[in-house]
Protein backbone atom coordinates (compact mmCIF):
# COMPACT_ATOMS: atom_id res chain seq x y z
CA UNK A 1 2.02 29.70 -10.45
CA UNK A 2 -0.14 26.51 -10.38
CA UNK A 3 0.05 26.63 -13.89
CA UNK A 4 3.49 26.83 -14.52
CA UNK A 5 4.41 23.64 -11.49
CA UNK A 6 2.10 21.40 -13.60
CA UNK A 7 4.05 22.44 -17.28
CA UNK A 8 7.43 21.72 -15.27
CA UNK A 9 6.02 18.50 -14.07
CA UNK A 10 5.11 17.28 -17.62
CA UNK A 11 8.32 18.27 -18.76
CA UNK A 12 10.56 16.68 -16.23
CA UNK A 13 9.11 13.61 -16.83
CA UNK A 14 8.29 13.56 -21.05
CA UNK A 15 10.72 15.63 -22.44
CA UNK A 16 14.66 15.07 -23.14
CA UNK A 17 16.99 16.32 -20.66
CA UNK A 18 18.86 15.49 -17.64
CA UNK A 19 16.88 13.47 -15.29
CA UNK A 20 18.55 12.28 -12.28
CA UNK A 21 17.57 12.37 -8.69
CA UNK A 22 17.68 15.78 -8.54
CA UNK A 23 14.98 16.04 -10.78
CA UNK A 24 12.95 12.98 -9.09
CA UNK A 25 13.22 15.15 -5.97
CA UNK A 26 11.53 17.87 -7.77
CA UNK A 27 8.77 15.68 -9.09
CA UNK A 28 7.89 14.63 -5.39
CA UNK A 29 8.13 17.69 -4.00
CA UNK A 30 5.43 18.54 -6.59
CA UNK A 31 3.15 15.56 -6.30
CA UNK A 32 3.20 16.30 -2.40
CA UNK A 33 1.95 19.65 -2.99
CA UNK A 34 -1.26 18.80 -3.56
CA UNK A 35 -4.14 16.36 -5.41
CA UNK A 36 -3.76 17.88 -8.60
CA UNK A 37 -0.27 17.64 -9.13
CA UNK A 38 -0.15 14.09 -8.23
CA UNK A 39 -3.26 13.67 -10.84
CA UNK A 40 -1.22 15.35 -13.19
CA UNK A 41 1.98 12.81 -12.84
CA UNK A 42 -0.66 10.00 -13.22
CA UNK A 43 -2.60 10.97 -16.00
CA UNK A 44 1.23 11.98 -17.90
CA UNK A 45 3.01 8.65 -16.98
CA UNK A 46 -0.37 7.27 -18.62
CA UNK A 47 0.00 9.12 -21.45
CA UNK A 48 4.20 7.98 -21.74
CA UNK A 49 3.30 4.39 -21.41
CA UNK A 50 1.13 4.63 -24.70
CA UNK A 51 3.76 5.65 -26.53
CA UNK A 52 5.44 2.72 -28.40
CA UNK A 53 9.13 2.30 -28.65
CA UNK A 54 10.53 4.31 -26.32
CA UNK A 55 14.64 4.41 -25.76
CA UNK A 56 16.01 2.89 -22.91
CA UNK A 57 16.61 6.31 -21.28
CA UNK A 58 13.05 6.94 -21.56
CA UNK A 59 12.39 3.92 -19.64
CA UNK A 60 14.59 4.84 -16.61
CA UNK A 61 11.90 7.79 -16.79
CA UNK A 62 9.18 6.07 -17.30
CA UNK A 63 10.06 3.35 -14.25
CA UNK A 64 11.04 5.93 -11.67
CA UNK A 65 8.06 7.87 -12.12
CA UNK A 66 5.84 4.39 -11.76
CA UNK A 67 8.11 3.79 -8.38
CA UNK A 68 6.72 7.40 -6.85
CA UNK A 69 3.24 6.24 -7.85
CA UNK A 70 3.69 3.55 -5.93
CA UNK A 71 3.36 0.64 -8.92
CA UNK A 72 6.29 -1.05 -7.77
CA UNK A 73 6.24 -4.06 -10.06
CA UNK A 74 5.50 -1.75 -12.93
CA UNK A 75 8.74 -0.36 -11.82
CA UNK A 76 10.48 -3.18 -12.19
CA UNK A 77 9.42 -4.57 -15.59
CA UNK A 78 10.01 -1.10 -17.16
CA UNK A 79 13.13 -0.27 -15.68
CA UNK A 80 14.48 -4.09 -16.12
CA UNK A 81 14.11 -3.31 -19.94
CA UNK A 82 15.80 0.56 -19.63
CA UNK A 83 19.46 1.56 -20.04
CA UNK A 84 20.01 -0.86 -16.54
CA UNK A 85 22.43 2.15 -15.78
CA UNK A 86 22.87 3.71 -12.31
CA UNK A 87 19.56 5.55 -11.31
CA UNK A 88 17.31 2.21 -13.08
CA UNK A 89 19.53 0.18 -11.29
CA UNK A 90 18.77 2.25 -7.66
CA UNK A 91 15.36 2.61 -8.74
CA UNK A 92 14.59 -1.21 -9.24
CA UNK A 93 16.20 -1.70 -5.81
CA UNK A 94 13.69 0.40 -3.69
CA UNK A 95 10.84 -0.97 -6.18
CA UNK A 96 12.02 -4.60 -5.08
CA UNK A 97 12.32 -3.46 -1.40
CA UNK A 98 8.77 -1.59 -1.15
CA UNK A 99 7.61 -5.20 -2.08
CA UNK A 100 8.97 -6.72 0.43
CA UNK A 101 11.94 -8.40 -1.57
CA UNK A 102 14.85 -7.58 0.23
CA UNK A 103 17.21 -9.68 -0.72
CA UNK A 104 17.00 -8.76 -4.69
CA UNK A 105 16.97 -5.23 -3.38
CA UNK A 106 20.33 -5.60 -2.02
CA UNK A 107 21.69 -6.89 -5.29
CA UNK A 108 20.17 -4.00 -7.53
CA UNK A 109 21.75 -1.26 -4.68
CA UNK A 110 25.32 -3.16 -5.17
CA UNK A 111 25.23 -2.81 -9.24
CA UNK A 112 23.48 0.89 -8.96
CA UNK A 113 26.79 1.44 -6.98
CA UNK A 114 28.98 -0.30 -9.37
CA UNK A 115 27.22 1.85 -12.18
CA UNK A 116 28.32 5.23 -10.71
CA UNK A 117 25.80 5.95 -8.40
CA UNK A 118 26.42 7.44 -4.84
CA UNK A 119 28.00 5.78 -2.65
CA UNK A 120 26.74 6.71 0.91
CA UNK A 121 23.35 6.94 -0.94
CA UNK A 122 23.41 3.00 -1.86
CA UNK A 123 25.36 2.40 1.51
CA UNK A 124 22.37 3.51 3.21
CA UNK A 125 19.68 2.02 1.62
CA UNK A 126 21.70 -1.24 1.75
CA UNK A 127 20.98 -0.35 5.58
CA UNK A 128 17.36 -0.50 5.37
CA UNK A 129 17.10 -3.90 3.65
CA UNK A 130 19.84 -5.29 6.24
CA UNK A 131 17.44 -4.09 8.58
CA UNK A 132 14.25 -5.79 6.93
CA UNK A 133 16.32 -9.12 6.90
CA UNK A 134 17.60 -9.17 10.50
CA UNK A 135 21.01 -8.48 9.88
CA UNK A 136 21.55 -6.06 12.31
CA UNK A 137 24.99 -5.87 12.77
CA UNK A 138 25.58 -5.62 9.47
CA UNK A 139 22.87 -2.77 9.62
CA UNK A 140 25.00 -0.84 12.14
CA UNK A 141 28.18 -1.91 10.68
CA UNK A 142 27.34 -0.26 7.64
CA UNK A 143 26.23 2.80 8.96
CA UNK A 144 29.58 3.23 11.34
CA UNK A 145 31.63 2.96 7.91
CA UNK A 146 29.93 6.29 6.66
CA UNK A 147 31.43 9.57 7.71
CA UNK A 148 31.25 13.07 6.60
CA UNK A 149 28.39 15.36 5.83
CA UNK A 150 25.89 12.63 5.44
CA UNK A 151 26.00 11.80 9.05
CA UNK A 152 23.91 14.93 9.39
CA UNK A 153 21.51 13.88 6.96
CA UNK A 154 17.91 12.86 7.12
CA UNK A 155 18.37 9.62 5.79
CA UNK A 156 21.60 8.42 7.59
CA UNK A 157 19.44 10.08 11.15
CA UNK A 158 16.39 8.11 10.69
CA UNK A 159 18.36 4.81 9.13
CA UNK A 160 20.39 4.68 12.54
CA UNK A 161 17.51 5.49 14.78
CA UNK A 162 15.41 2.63 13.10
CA UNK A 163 18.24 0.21 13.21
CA UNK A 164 18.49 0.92 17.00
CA UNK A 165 15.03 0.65 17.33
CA UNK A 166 14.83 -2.77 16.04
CA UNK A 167 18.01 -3.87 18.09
CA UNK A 168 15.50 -2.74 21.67
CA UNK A 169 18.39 0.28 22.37
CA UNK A 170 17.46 3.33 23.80
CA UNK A 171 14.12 5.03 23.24
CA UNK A 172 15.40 8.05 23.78
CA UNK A 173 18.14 8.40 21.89
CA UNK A 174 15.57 6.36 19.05
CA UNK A 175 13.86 9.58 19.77
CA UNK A 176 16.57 12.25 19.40
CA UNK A 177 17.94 10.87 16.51
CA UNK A 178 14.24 11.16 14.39
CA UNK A 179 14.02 14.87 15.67
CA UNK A 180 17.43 15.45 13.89
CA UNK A 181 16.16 13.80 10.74
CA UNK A 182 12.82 15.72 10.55
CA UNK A 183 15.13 19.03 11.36
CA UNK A 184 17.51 18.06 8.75
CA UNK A 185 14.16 17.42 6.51
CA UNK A 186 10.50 18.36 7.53
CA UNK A 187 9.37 15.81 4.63
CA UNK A 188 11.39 12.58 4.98
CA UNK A 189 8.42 10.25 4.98
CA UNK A 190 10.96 7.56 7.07
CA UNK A 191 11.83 9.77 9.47
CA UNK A 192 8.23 11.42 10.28
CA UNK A 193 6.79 8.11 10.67
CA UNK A 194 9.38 6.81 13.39
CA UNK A 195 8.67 9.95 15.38
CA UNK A 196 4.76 9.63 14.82
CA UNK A 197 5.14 5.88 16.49
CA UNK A 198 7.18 7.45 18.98
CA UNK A 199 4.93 9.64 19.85
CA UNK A 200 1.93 7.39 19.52
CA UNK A 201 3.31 5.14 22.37
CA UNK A 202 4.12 7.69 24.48
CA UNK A 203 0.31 8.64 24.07
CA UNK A 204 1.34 11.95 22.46
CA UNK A 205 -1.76 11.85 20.23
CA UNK A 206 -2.03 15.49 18.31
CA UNK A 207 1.68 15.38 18.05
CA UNK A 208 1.30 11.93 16.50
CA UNK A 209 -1.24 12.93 14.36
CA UNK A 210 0.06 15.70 12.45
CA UNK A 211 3.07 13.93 11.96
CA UNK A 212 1.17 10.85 10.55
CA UNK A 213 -0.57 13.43 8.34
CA UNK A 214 2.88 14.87 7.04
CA UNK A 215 4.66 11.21 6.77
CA UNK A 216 1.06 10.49 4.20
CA UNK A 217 1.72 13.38 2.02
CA UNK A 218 5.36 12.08 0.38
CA UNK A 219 4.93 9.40 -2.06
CA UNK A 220 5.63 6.77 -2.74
CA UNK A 221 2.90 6.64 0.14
CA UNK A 222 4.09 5.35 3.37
CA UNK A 223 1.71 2.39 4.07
CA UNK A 224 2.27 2.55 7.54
CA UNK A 225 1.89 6.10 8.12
CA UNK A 226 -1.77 5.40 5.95
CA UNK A 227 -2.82 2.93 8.40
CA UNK A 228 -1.66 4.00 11.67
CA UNK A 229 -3.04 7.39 10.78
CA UNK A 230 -6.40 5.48 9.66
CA UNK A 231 -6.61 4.19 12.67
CA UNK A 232 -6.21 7.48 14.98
CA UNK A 233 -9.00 9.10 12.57
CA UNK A 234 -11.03 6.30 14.02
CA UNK A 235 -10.15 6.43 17.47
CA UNK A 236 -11.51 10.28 16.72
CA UNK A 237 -14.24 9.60 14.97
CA UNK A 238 -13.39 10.57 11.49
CA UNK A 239 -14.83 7.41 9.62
CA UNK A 240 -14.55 9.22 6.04
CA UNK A 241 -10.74 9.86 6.76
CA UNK A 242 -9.95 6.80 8.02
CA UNK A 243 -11.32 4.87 4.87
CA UNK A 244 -9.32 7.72 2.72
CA UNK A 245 -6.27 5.83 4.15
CA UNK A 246 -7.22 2.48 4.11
CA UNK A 247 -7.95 3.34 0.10
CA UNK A 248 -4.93 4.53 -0.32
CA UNK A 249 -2.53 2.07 0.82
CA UNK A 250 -4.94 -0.69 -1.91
CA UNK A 251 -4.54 1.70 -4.20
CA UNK A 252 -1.07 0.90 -4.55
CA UNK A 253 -1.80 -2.56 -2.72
CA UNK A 254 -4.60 -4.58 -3.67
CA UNK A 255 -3.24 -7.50 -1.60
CA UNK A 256 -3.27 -5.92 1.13
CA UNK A 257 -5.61 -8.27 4.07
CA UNK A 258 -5.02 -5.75 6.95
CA UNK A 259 -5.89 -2.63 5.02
CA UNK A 260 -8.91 -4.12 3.52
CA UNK A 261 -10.27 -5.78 6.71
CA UNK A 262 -9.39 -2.19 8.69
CA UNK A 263 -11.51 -1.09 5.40
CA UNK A 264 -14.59 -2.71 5.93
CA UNK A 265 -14.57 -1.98 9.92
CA UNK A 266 -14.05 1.88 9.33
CA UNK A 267 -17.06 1.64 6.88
CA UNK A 268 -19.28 -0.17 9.02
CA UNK A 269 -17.99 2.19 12.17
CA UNK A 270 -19.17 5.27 10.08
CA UNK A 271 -22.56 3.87 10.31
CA UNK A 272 -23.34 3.48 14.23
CA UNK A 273 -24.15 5.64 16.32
CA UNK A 274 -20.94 7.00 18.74
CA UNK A 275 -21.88 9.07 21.90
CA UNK A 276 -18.53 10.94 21.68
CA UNK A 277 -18.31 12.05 25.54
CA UNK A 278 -19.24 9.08 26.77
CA UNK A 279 -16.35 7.47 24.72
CA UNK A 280 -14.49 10.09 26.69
CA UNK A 281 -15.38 9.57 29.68
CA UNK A 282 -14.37 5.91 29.62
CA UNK A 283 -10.88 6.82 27.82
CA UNK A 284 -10.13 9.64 30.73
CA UNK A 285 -11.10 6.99 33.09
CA UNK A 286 -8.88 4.38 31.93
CA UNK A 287 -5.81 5.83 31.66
CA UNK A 288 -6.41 7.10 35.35
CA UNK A 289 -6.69 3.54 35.95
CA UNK A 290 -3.52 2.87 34.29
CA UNK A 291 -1.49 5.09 36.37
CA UNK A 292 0.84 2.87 38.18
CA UNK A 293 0.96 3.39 42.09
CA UNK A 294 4.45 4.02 41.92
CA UNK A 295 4.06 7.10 40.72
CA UNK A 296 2.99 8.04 44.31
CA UNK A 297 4.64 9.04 47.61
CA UNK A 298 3.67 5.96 49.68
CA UNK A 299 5.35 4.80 52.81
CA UNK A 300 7.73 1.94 52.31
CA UNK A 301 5.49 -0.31 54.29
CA UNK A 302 2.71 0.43 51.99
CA UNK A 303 4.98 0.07 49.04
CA UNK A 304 5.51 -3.16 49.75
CA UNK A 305 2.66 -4.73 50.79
CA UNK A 306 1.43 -3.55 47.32
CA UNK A 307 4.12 -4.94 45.66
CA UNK A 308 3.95 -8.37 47.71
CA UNK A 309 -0.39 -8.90 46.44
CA UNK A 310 0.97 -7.62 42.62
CA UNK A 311 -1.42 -4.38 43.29
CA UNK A 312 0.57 -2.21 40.02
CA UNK A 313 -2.14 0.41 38.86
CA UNK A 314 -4.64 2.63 40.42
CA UNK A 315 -7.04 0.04 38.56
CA UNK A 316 -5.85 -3.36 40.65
CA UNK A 317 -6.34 -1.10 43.87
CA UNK A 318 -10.39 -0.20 42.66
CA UNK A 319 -10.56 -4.01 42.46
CA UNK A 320 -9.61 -4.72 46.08
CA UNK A 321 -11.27 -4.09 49.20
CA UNK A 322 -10.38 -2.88 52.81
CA UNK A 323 -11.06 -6.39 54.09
CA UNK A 324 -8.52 -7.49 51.61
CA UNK A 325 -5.75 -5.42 51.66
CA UNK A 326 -5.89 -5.72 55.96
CA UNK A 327 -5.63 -9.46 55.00
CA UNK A 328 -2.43 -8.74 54.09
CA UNK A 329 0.75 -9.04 56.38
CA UNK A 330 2.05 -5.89 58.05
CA UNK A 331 -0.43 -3.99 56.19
CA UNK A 332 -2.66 -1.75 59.25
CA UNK A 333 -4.98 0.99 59.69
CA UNK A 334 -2.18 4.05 58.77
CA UNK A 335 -1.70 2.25 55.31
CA UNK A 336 -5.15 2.06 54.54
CA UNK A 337 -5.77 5.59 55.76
CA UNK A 338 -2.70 6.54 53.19
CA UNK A 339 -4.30 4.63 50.24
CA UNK A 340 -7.94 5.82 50.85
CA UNK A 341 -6.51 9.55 50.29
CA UNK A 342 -4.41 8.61 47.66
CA UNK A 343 -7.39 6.99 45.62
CA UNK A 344 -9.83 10.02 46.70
CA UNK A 345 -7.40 12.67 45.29
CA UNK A 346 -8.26 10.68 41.89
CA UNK A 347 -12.15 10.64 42.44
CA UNK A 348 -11.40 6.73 43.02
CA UNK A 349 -12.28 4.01 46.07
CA UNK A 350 -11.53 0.86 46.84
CA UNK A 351 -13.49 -2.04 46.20
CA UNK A 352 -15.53 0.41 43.05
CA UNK A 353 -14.16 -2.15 40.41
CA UNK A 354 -14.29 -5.45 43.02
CA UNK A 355 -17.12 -6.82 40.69
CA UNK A 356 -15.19 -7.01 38.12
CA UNK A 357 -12.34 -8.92 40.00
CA UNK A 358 -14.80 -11.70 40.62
CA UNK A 359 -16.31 -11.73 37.40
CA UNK A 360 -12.78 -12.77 36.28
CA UNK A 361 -11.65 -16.26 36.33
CA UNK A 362 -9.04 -16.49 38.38
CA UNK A 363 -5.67 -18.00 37.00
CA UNK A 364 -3.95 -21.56 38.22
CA UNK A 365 -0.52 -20.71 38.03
CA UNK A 366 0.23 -24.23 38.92
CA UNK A 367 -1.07 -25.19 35.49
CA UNK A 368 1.58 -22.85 33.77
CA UNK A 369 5.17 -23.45 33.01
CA UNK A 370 7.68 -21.27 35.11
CA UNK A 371 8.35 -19.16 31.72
CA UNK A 372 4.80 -18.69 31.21
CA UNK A 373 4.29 -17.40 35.23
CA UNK A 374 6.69 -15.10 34.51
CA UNK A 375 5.11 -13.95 31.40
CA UNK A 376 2.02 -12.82 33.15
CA UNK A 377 3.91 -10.02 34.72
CA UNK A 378 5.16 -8.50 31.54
CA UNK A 379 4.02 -5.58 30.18
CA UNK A 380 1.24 -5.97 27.75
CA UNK A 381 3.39 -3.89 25.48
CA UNK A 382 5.87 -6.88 25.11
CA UNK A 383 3.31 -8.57 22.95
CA UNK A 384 4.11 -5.33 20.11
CA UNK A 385 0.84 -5.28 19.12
CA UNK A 386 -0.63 -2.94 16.47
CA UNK A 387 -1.64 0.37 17.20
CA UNK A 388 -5.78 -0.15 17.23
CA UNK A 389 -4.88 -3.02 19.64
CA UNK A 390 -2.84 -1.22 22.15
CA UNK A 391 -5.29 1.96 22.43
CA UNK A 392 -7.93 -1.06 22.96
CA UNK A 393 -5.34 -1.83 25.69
CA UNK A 394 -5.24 1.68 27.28
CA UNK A 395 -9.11 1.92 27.25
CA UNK A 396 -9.81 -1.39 29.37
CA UNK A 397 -6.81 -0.66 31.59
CA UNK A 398 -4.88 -3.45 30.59
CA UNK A 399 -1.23 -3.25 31.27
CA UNK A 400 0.41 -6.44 31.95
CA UNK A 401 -0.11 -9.86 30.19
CA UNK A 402 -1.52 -11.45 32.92
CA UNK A 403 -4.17 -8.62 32.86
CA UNK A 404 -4.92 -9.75 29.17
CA UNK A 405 -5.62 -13.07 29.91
CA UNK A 406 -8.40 -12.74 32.58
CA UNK A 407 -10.66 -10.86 29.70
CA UNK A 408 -12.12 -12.50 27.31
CA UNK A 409 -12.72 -12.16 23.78
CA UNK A 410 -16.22 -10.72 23.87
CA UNK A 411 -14.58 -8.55 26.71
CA UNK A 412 -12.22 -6.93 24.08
CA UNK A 413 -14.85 -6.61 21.19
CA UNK A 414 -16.80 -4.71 23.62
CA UNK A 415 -14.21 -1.75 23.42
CA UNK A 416 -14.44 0.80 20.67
CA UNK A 417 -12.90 0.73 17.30
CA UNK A 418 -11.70 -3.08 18.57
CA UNK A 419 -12.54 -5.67 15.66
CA UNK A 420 -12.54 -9.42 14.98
CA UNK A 421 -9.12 -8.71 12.86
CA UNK A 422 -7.65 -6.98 16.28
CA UNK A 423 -9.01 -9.88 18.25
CA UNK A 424 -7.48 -12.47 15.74
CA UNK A 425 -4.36 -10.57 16.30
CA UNK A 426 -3.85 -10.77 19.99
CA UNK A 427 -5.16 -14.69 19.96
CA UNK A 428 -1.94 -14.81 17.46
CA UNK A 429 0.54 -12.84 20.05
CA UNK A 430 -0.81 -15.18 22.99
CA UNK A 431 -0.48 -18.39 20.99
CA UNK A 432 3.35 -17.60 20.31
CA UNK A 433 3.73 -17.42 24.51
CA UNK A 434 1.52 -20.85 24.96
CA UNK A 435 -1.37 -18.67 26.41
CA UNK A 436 -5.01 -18.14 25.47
CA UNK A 437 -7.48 -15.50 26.40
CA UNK A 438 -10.49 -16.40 28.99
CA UNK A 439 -12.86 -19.05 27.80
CA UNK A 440 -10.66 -19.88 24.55
């Protein structure tokens, strides 16, 4: 059976014949089976590119086949000297786009269209460069003009739950409308990645992984899906799988900073010694120090006194003390009573993390702007930073901005799997709001 995939594989791509999408389909559905096949397709577009004057129709094969190998600017030179009908014309467009070139994809989708090729099929990946640019509306414009069957699509499904993404709508419906796309199609790379962030966030982290692991398998390879699932192979531990991914996306880019600094950390990770309960331990204990008190039955006096000193999380309640929290107006003895139980039915107390509190140097709102006071209350997850950064988040207990700012820098390379590059990256997100980190 193996056998005869890899003779249909050659032949799809060498010999004369149709070749159209339906038979690109079939050549990723092969290469996504497994190593070998994509080996195969490799070592056989090698072997095609060594020929010397092939037709122009060869060419369109020739160029789509480099596209699903991910050499995108092979792609283009090969299929910029083909037939420059329909599919080389579609072809160069997602080429273009997977380098970040939006703009010329959009102009290579319009003449693939013009050629004869699909209409909703060039509609929607019009869409997703729209989308890259910032045009929005005409994003969503676009995608109200299609009707029919391919509304129920993967691709349509996961182009409109992107595009609302990006616009801030609703997560959940962000959310319903990925599930549709990976019922409509357990493989759309697009679509498997959305709901893997989705589910990342949410802290959904074996339902995030397998469908990292799933989004990875399509090619062209999904760089995010590589790195984001990189990244939870390190937060587990898996060194050797992590680097896998971080390979893979400079496999097909060599350019890539992030991927090769994420590189070199994963290597050096795989080398030190990690006491794997202990790491544990410290995540259990952080996201029970996340929890925000809200999520309790408290009196309303208690509520509010809470609310009134800022006290948001489990974690800002450790850091107080009874003398403290009496200090406060209209808060008594039957409060206190109600928040000691509520901390001891989480193994907590108050006052356990007060060292910390004065370890921290305390902020001077008087020195901030009133834009910037009100930035310290946001959530941390404002900022949008990457994934390794916000699990760093998670572990210290960090959940608003103003949170962020009383640790410092050697505070955050203290956490696990939390690098210079990570570090670099939130000193970037702070500098954007006019705020640094402690002692920067």
């Amino acid at each position: 059976m193996a056998q005869g995939l890899q003779v249909d594989l050659k032949q799809l791509v060498v010999f004369n014949g149709t070749f159209g999408p339906h038979e690109i389909e079939q050549i990723e559905d092969a290469i996504a089976s497994g190593y070998p096949q994509y080996a195969l397709l490799r070592d056989t577009v090698a072997e095609f590119e060594s020929k010397e004057d092939l037709s122009p129709a060869s060419k369109v094969r020739l160029g789509a086949c480099q596209h699903l190998l991910g050499r995108y600017r092979d792609a283009i030179e090969t299929l910029r000297n083909s037939d420059g009908g329909a599919l080389a014309q579609f072809y160069m467009g997602k080429s273009h786009f997977a380098l970040g070139q939006y703009a010329e994809a959009l102009k290579c989708y319009d003449s693939a269209e013009q050629a004869g090729y699909g209409h909703d099929e060039c509609v929607l990946a019009r869409v997703a460069a729209l989308r890259c640019l910032r045009d929005l509306t005409g994003a969503l414009a676009a995608l109200d003009d299609l009707s029919g069957a391919v509304e129920q699509t993967a691709e349509y499904l996961y182009q409109r739950g992107a595009t609302i993404a990006t616009l801030g709508g609703n997560p959940d419906e962000v959310v319903r409308l990925y599930e549709r796309a990976v019922d409509a199609d357990g493989t759309h790379p697009g679509a498997l990645f959305g709901l893997a962030m989705e589910n990342d966030r949410r802290g959904n982290d074996d339902e995030a992984l397998e469908l990292y692991r799933k989004s990875a398998k399509r090619f062209p390879p999904h760089a995010g899906s590589l790195m984001n699932l990189g990244l939870v192979y390190e937060d587990r531990g898996q060194y050797d799988l992590a680097v896998q991914c971080y390979q893979r996306v400079l496999e097909v880019d060599p350019t890539n900073e992030r991927a090769a600094l994420f590189l070199k950390d994963a290597q050096a990770s795989g080398d030190m010694y990690y006491d794997e309960d202990a790491a544990k331990n410290r995540d259990r204990m952080s996201q029970v120090m996340s929890i925000p008190v809200t999520d309790f039955e408290l009196s309303v006096r208690s509520r509010n006194c809470l609310q009134k000193m800022n006290i948001n999380t489990l974690g800002d309640l450790c850091r107080c003390t009874e003398q403290e929290l009496l200090a406060s107006k209209n808060f008594g003895e039957t409060s206190l009573v109600e928040i000691r139980e509520m901390l001891t039915s989480k193994g907590l107390r108050l006052g356990q993390l007060a060292t910390e509190k004065l370890a921290a140097e305390p902020f001077e709102p008087e020195s901030l702007s009133a834009d910037e006071q009100a930035m310290l209350n946001r959530p941390v997850s404002d900022l949008n930073l990457s994934v390794r950064a916000r699990k760093c988040m998670i572990r210290l207990g960090i959940t608003t901005v103003g949170e962020l700012l009383r640790r410092s820098g050697d505070d955050l390379l203290e956490c696990k799997n939390f690098g210079v590059t990570s570090l670099n990256e939130v000193r970037e997100k702070l500098t954007v709001h006019g705020l640094k980190l402690r002692g920067d």
